[in-house]
N, C-alpha and C. Protein backbone atom coordinates (compact mmCIF):
# COMPACT_ATOMS: atom_id res chain seq x y z
N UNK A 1 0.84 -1.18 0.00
CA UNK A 1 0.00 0.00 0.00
C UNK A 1 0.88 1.24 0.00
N UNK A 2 0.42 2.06 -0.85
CA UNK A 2 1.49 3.53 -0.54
C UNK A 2 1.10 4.29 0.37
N UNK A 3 1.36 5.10 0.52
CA UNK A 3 1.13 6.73 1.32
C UNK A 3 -0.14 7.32 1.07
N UNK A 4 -0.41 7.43 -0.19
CA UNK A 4 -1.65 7.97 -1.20
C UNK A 4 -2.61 7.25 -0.86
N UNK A 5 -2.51 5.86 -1.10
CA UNK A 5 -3.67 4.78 -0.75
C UNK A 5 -3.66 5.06 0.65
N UNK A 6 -2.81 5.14 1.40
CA UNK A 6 -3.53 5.27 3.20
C UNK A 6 -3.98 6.58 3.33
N UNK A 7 -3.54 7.62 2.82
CA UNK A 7 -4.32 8.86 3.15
C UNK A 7 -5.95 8.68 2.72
N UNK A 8 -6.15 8.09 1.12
CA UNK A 8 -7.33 7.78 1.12
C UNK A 8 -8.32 7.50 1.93
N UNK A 9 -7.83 6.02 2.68
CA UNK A 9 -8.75 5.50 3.36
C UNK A 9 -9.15 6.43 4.86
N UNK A 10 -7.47 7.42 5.45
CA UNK A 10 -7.55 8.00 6.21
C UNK A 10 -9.12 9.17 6.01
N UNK A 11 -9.24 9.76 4.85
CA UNK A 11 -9.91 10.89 4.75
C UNK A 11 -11.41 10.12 4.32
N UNK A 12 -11.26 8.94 3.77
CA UNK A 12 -12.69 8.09 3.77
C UNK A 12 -13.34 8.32 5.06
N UNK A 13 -12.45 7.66 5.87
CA UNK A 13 -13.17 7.11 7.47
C UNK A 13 -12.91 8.26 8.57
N UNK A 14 -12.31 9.53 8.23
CA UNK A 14 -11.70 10.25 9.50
C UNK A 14 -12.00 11.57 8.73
N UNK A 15 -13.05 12.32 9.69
CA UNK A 15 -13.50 13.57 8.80
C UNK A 15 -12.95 14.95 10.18
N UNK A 16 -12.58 14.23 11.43
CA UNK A 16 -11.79 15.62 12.03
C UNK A 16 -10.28 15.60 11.58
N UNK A 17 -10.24 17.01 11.26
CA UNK A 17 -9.08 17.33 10.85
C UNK A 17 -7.73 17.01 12.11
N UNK A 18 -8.14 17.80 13.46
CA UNK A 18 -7.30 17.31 14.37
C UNK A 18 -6.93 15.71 14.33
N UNK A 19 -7.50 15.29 14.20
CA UNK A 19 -7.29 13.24 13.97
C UNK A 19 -6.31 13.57 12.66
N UNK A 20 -6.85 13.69 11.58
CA UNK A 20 -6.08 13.34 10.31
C UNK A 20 -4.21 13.81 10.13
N UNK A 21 -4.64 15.39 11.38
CA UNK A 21 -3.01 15.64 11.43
C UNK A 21 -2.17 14.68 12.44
N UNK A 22 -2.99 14.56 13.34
CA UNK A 22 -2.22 13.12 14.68
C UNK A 22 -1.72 12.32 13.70
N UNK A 23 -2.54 11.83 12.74
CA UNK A 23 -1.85 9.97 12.07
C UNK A 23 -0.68 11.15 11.37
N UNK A 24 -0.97 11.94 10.53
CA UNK A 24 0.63 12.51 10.06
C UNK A 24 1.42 12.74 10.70
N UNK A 25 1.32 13.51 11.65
CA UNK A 25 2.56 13.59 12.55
C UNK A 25 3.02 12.45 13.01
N UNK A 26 2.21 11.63 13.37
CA UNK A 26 2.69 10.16 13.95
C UNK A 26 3.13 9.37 12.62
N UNK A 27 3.17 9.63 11.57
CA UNK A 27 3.76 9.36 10.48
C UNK A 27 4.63 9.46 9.95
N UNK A 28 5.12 11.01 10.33
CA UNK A 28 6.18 12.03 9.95
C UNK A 28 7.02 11.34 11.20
N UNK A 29 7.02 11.12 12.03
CA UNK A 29 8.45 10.76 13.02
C UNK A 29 8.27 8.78 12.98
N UNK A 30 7.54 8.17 12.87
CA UNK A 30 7.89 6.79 12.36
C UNK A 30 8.33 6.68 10.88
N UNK A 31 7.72 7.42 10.30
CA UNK A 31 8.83 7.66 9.09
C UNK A 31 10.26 8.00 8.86
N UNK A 32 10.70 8.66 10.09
CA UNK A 32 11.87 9.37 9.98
C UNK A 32 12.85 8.38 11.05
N UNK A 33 12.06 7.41 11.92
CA UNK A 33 12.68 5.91 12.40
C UNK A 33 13.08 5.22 11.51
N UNK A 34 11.97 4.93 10.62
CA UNK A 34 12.57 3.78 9.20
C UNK A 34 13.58 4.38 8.94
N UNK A 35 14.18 5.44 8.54
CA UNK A 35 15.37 6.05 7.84
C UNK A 35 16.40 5.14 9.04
N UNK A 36 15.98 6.08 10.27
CA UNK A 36 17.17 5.79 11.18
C UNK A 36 17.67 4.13 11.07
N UNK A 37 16.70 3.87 11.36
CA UNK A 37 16.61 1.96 11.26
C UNK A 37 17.56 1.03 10.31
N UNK A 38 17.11 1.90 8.98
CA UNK A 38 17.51 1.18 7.36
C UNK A 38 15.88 0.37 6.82
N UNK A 39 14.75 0.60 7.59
CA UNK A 39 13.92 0.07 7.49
C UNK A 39 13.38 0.77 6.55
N UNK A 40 11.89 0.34 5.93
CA UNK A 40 10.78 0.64 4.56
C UNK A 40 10.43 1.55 4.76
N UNK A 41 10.83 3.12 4.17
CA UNK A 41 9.80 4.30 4.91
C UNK A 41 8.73 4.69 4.58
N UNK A 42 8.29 3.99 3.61
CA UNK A 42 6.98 3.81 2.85
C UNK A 42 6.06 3.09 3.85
N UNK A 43 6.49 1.60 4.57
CA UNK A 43 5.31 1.22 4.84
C UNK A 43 5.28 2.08 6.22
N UNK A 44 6.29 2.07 6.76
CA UNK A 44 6.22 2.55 8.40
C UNK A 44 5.43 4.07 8.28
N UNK A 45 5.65 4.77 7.04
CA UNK A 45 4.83 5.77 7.07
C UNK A 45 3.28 6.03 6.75
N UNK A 46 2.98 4.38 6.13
CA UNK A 46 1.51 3.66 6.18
C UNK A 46 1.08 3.37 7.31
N UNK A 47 1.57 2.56 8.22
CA UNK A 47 1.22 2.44 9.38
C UNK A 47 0.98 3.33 10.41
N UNK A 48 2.35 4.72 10.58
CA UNK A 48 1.73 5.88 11.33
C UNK A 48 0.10 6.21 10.58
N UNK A 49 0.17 6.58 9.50
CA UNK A 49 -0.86 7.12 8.72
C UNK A 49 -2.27 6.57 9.39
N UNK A 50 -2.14 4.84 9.41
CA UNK A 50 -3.70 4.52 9.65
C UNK A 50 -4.00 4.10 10.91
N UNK A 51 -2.96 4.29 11.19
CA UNK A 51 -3.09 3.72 13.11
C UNK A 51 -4.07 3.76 13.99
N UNK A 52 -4.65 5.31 13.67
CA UNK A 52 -5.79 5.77 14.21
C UNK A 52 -7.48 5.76 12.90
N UNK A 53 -6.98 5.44 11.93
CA UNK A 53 -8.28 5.69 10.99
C UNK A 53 -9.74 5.72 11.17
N UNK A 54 -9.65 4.55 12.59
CA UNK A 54 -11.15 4.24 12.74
C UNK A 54 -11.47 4.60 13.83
N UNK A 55 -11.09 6.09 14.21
CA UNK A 55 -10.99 6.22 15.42
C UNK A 55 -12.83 6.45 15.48
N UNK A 56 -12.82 7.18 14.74
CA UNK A 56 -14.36 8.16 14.89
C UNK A 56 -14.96 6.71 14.75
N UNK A 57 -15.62 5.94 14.33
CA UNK A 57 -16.32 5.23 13.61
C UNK A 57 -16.41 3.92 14.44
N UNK A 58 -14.94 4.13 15.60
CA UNK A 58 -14.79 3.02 16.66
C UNK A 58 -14.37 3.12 17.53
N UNK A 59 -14.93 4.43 18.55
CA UNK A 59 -13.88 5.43 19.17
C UNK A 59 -13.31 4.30 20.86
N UNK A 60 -13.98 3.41 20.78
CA UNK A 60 -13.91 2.82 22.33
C UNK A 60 -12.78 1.28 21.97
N UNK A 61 -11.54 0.99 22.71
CA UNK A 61 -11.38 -0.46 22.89
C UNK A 61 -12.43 -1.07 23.33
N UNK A 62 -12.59 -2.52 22.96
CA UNK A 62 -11.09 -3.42 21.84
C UNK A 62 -11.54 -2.86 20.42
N UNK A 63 -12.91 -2.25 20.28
CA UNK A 63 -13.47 -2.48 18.91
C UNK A 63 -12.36 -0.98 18.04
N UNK A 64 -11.48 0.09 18.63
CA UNK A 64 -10.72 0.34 18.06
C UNK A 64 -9.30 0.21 18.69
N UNK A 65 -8.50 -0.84 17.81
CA UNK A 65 -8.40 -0.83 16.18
C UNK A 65 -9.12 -2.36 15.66
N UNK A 66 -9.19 -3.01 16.82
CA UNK A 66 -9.89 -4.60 16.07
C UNK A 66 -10.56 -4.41 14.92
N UNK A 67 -11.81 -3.71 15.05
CA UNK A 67 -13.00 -3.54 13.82
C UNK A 67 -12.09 -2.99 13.05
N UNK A 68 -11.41 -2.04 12.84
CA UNK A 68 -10.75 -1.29 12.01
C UNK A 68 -9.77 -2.13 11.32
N UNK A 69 -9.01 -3.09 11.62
CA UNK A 69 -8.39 -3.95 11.08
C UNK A 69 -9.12 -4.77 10.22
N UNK A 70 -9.89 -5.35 10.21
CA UNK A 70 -10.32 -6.16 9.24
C UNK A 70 -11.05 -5.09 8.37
N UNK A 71 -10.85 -3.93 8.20
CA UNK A 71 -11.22 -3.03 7.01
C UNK A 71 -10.12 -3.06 6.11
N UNK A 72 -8.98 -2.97 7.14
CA UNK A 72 -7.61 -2.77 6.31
C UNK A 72 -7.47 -3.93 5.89
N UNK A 73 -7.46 -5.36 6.05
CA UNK A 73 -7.43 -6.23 5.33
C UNK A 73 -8.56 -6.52 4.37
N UNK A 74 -9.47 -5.98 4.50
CA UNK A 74 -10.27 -5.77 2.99
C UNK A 74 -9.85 -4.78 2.02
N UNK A 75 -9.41 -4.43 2.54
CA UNK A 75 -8.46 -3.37 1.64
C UNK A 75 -7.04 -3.20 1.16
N UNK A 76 -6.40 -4.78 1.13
CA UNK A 76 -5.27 -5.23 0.93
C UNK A 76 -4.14 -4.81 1.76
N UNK A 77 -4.48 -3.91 2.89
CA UNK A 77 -3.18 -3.69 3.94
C UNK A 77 -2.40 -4.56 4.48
N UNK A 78 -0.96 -4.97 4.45
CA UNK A 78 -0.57 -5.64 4.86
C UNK A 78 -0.70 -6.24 6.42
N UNK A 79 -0.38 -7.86 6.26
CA UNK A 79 -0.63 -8.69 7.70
C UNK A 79 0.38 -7.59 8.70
N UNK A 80 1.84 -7.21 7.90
CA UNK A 80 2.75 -6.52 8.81
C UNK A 80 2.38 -5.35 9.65
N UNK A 81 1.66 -4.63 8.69
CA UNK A 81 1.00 -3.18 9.20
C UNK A 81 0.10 -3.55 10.06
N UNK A 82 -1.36 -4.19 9.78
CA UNK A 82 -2.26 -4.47 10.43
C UNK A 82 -2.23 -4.77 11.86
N UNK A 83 -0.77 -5.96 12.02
CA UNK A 83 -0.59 -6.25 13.37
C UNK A 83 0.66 -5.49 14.12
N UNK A 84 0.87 -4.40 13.73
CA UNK A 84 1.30 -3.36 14.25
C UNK A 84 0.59 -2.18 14.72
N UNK A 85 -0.62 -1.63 14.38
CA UNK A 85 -1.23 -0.86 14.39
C UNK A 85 -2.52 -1.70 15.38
N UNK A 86 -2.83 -2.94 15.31
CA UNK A 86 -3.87 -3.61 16.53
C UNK A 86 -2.50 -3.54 17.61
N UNK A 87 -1.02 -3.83 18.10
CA UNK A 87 -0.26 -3.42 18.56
C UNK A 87 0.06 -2.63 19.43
N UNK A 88 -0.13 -1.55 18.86
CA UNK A 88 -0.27 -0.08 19.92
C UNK A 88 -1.08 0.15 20.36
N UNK A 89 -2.23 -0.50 20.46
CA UNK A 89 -2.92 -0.52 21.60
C UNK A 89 -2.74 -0.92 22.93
N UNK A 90 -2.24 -2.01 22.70
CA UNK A 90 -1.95 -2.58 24.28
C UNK A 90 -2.64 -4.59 24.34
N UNK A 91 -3.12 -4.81 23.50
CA UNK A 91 -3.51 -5.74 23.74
C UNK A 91 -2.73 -7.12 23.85
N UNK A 92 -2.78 -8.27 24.86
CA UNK A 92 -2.20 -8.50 25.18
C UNK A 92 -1.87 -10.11 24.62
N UNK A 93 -2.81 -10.04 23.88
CA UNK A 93 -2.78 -11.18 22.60
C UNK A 93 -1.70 -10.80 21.33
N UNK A 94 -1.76 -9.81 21.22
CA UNK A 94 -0.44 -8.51 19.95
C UNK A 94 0.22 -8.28 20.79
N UNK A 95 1.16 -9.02 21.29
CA UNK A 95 2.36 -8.18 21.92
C UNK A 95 3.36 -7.40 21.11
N UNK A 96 3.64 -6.28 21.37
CA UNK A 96 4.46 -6.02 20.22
C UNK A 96 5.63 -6.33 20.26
N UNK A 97 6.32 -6.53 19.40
CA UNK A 97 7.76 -7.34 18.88
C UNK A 97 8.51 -6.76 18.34
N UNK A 98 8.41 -6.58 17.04
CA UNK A 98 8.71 -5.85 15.92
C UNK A 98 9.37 -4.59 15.76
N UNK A 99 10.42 -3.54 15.30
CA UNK A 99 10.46 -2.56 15.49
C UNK A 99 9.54 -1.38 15.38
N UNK A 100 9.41 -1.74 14.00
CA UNK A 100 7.89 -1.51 13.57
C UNK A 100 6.85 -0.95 14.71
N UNK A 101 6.32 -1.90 15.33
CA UNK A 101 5.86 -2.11 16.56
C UNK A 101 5.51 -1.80 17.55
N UNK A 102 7.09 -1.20 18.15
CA UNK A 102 7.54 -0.46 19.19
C UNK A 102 7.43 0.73 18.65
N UNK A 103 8.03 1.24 17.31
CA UNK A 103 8.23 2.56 17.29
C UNK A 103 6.67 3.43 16.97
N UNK A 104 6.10 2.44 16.02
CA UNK A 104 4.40 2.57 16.11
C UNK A 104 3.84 3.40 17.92
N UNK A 105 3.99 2.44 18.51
CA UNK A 105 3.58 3.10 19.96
C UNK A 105 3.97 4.26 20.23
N UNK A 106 5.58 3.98 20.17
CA UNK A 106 6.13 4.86 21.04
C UNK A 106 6.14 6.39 20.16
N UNK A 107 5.69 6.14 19.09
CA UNK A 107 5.05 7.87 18.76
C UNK A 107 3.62 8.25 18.79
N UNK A 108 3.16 6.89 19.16
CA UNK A 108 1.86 7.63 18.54
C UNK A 108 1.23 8.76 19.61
N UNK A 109 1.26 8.41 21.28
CA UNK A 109 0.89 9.28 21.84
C UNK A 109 1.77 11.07 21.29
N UNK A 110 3.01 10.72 21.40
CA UNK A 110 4.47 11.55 21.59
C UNK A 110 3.84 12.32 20.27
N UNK A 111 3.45 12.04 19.27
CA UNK A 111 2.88 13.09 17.76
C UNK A 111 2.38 13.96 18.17
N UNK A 112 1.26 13.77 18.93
CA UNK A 112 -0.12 14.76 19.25
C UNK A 112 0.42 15.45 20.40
N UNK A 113 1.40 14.89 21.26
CA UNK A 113 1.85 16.26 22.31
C UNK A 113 2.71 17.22 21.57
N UNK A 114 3.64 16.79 20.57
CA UNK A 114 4.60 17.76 20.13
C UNK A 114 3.64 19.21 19.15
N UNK A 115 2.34 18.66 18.51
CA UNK A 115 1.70 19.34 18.20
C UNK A 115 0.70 20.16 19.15
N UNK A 116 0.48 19.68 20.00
CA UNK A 116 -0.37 20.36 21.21
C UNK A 116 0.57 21.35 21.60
N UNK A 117 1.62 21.18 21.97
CA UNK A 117 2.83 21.71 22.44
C UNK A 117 3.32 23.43 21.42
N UNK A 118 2.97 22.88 20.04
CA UNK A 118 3.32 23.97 18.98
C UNK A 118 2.20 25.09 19.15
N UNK A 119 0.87 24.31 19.29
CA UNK A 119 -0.63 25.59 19.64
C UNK A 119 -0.45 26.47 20.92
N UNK A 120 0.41 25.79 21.65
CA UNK A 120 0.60 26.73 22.88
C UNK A 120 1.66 28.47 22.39
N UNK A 121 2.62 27.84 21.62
CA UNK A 121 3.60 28.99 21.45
C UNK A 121 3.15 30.00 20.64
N UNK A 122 4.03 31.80 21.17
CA UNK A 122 3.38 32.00 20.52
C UNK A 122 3.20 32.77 18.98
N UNK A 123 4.08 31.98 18.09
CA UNK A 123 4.01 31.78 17.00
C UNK A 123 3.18 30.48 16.36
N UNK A 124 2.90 30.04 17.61
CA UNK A 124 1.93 28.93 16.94
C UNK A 124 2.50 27.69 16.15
N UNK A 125 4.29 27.69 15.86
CA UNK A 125 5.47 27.38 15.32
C UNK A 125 6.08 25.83 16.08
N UNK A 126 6.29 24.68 15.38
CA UNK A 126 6.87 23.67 15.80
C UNK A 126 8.32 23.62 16.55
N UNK A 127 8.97 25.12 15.07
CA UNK A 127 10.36 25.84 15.45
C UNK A 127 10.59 26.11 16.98
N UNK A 128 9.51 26.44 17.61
CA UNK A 128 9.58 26.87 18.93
C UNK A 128 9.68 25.95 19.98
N UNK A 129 9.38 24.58 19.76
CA UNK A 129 9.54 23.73 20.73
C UNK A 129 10.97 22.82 20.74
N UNK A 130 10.91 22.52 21.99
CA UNK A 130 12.53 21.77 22.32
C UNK A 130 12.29 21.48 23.11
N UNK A 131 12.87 19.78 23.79
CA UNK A 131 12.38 19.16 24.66
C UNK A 131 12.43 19.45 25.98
N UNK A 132 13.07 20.40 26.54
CA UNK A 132 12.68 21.15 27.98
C UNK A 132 11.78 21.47 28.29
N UNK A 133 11.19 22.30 26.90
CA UNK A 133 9.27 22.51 26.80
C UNK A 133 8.76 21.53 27.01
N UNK A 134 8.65 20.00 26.46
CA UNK A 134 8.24 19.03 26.25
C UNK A 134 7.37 18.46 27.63
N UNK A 135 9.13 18.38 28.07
CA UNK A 135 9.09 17.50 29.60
C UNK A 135 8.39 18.27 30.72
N UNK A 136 8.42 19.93 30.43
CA UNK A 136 7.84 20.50 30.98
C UNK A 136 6.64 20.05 31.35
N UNK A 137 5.75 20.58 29.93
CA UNK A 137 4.38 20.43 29.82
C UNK A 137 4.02 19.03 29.82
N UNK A 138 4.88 18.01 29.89
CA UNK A 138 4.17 16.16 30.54
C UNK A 138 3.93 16.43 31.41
N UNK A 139 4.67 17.22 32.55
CA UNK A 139 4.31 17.13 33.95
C UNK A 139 3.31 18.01 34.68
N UNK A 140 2.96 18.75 33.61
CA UNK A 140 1.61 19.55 33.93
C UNK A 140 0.12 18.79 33.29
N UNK A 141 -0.61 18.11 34.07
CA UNK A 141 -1.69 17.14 33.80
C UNK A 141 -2.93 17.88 32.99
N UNK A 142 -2.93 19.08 33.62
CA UNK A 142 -4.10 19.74 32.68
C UNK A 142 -3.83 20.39 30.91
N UNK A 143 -2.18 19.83 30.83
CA UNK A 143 -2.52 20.25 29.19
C UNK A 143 -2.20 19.05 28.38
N UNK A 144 -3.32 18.92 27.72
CA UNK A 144 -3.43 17.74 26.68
C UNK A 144 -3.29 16.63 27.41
N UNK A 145 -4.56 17.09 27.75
CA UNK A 145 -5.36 16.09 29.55
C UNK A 145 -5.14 14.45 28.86
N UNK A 146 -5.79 14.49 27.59
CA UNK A 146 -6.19 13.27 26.64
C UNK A 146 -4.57 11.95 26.52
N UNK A 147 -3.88 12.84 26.74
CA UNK A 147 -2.49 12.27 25.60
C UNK A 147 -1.60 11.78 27.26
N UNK A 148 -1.46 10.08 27.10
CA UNK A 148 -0.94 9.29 27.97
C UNK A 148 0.30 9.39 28.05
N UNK A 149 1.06 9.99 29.33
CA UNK A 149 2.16 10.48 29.13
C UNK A 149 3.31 9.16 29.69
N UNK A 150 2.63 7.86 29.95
CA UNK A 150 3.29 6.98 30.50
C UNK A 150 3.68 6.05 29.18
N UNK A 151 2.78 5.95 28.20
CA UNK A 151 2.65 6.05 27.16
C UNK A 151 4.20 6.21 26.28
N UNK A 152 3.95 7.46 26.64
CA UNK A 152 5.62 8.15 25.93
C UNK A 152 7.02 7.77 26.57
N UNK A 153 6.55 7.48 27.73
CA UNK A 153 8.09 7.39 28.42
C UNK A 153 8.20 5.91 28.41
N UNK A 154 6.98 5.38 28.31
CA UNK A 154 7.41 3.38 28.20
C UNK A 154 7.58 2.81 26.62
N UNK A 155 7.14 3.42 25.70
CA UNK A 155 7.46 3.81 24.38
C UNK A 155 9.32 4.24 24.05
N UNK A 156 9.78 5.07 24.57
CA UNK A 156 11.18 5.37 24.53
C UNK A 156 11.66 4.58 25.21
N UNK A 157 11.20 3.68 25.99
CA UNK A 157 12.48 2.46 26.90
C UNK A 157 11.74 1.24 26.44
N UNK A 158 10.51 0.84 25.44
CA UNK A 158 11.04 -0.15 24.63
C UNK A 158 11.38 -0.11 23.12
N UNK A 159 11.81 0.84 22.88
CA UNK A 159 12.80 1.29 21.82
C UNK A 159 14.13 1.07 22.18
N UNK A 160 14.35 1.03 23.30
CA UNK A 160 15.87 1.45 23.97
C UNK A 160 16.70 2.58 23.73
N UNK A 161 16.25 3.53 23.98
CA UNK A 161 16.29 4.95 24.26
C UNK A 161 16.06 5.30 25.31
N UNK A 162 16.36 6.95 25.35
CA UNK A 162 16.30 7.20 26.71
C UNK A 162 15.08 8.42 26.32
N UNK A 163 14.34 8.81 27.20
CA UNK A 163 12.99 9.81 27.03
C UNK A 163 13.48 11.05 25.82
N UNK A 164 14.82 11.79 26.63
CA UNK A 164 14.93 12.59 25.73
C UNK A 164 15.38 12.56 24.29
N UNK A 165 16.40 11.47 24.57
CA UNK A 165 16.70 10.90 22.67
C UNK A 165 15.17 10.90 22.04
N UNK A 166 14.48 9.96 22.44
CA UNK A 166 13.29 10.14 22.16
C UNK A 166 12.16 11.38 21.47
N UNK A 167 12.42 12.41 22.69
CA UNK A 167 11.78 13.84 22.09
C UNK A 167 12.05 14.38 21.13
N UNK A 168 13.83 14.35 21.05
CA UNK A 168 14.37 15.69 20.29
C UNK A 168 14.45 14.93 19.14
N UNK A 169 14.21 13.47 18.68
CA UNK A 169 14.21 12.96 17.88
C UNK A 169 12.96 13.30 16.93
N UNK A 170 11.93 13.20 17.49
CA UNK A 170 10.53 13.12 16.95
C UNK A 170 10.38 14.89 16.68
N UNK A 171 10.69 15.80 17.83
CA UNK A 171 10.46 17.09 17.32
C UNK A 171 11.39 17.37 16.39
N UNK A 172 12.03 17.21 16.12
CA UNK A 172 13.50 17.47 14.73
C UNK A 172 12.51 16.75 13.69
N UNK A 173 11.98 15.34 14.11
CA UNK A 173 11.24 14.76 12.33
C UNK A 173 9.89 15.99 12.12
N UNK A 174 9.35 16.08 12.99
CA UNK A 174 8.52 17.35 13.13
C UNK A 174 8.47 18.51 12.66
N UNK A 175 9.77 19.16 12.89
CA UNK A 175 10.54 20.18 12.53
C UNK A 175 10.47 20.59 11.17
N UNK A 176 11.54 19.35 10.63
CA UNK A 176 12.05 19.39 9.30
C UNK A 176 10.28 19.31 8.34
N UNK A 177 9.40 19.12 8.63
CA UNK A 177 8.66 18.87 7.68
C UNK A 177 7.06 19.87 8.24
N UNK A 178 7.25 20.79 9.02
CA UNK A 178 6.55 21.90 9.40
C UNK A 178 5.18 21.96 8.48
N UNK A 179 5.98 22.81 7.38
CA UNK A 179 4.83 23.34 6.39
C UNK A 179 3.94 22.15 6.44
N UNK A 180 4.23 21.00 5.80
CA UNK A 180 3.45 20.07 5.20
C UNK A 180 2.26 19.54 6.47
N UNK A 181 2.73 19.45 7.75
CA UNK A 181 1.90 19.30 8.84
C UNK A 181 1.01 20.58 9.56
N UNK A 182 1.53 21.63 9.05
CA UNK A 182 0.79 22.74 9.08
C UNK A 182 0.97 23.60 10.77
N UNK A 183 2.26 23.26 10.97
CA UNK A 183 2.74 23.34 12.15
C UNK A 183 4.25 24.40 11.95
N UNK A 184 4.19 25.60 10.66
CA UNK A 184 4.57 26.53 11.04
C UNK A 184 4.69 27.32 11.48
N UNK A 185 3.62 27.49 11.63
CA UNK A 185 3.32 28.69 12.46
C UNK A 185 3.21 29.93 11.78
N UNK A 186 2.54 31.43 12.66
CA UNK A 186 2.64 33.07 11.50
C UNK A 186 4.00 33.11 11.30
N UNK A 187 5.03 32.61 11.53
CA UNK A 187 6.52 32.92 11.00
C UNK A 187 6.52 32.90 9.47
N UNK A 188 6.10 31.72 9.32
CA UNK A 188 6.41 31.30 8.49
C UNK A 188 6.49 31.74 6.98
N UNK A 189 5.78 33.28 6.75
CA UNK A 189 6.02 33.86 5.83
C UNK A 189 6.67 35.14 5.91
N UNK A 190 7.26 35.28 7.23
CA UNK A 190 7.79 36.26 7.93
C UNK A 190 9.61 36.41 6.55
C-alpha cells in the first residue's frame, strides 16, 4: 500500500481534521525511524498514517483498532501493518515485537503532544519547541489532559532509548517537515 492509498482511506473514514493531522505527525516521526533503522519508509509511514483511521467510527477499545483492522485487510493492507497498528494498543494477545511495533507506539501518543505543544507557542510554530518545553508540559496534567504520558516514556524504553533521545528525535522529524503538517506557524512567511 502507498502513502496515497492510506491517506485515502484515512480521509474516507476520518473527517476531524485534528485526527487526520495526529496519524501525520505520527507518520512524519515513524517515518523518519525507518530512515534511522535502514527500514521501509513507505510502509512505516503507512502504518503511522492509519493507526488511528477508525478512530471516529470506533472510538472505544477493543473495537478500536480490532473492527478497524479487518477493514484494512479488505483493503489489501498488509498482515505486517495491520498487526502493528492492533499493537499499539496494548492488547495483550499482539504483543508487540517488531520494530515496527515499538516505534508505532512509542510515537503515537508523543505526535499529538509535540503538536499540542506547537498551539501553545506564541508563533503557533513547531520551530519553537525543544524538549525542555516538552518534559515540561508532561508534567503539567491539565494540558493535553487526553495524551498518555506513560505512554511516551514506556514507548522510549522499549525502543531502547532514553525519554529525551526520544523527544528531540521526533520534534527534529517534526521540525524538518513543518509546512506540510501545518505546524509553522505566523513565521512562516515572515
Amino acid at each position: 500500500m502507498t502513502r496515497t492509498e492510506a491517506w485515502e482511506i484515512v480521509c474516507e473514514f476520518t473527517k476531524s481534521e485534528g485526527l487526520r493531522k495526529h496519524g501525520q505527525a505520527v507518520s512524519v516521526c515513524v517515518e523518519a525511524y525507518a530512515h534511522k533503522f535502514g527500514e521501509d519508509p513507505e510502509k512505516w509511514a503507512v502504518a503511522g498514517l492509519l493507526h488511528d483511521f477508525d478512530w471516529e467510527i470506533h472510538p472505544q477499545l477493543p473495537d478500536h483498532p480490532r473492527k478497524g483492522e479487518a477493514i484494512l485487510a479488505q483493503r489489501g493492507v498488509s498482515e505486517e501493518i495491520r498487526r502493528a497498528i492492533l499493537s499499539h494498543a496494548g492488547f495483550e494477545d499482539v504483543p508487540r515485537q517488531s520494530m515496527l511495533e515499538h516505534t508505532l507506539f512509542a510515537c503515537d501518543e508523543l505526535g499529538g503532544f509535540i503538536t499540542a505543544c506547537s498551539y501553545v507557542k506564541p508563533s503557533r510554530s513547531v520551530a519553537e519547541v525543544d524538549v525542555a518545553g516538552v518534559k515540561k508540559k508532561m508534567k503539567d496534567k491539565a494540558f493535553a489532559r487526553a495524551v498518555n504520558r506513560d505512554d511516551i516514556i514506556n514507548g522510549a524504553a522499549e525502543m531502547g532509548i532514553t525519554l529525551e533521545e526520544h523527544l528531540a528525535f521526533c520534534i527534529d522529524a517534526i521540525q524538518k517537515r513543518a509546512d506540510e503538517l501545518g505546524l509553522a506557524g505566523t513565521h512562516a512567511n515572515a
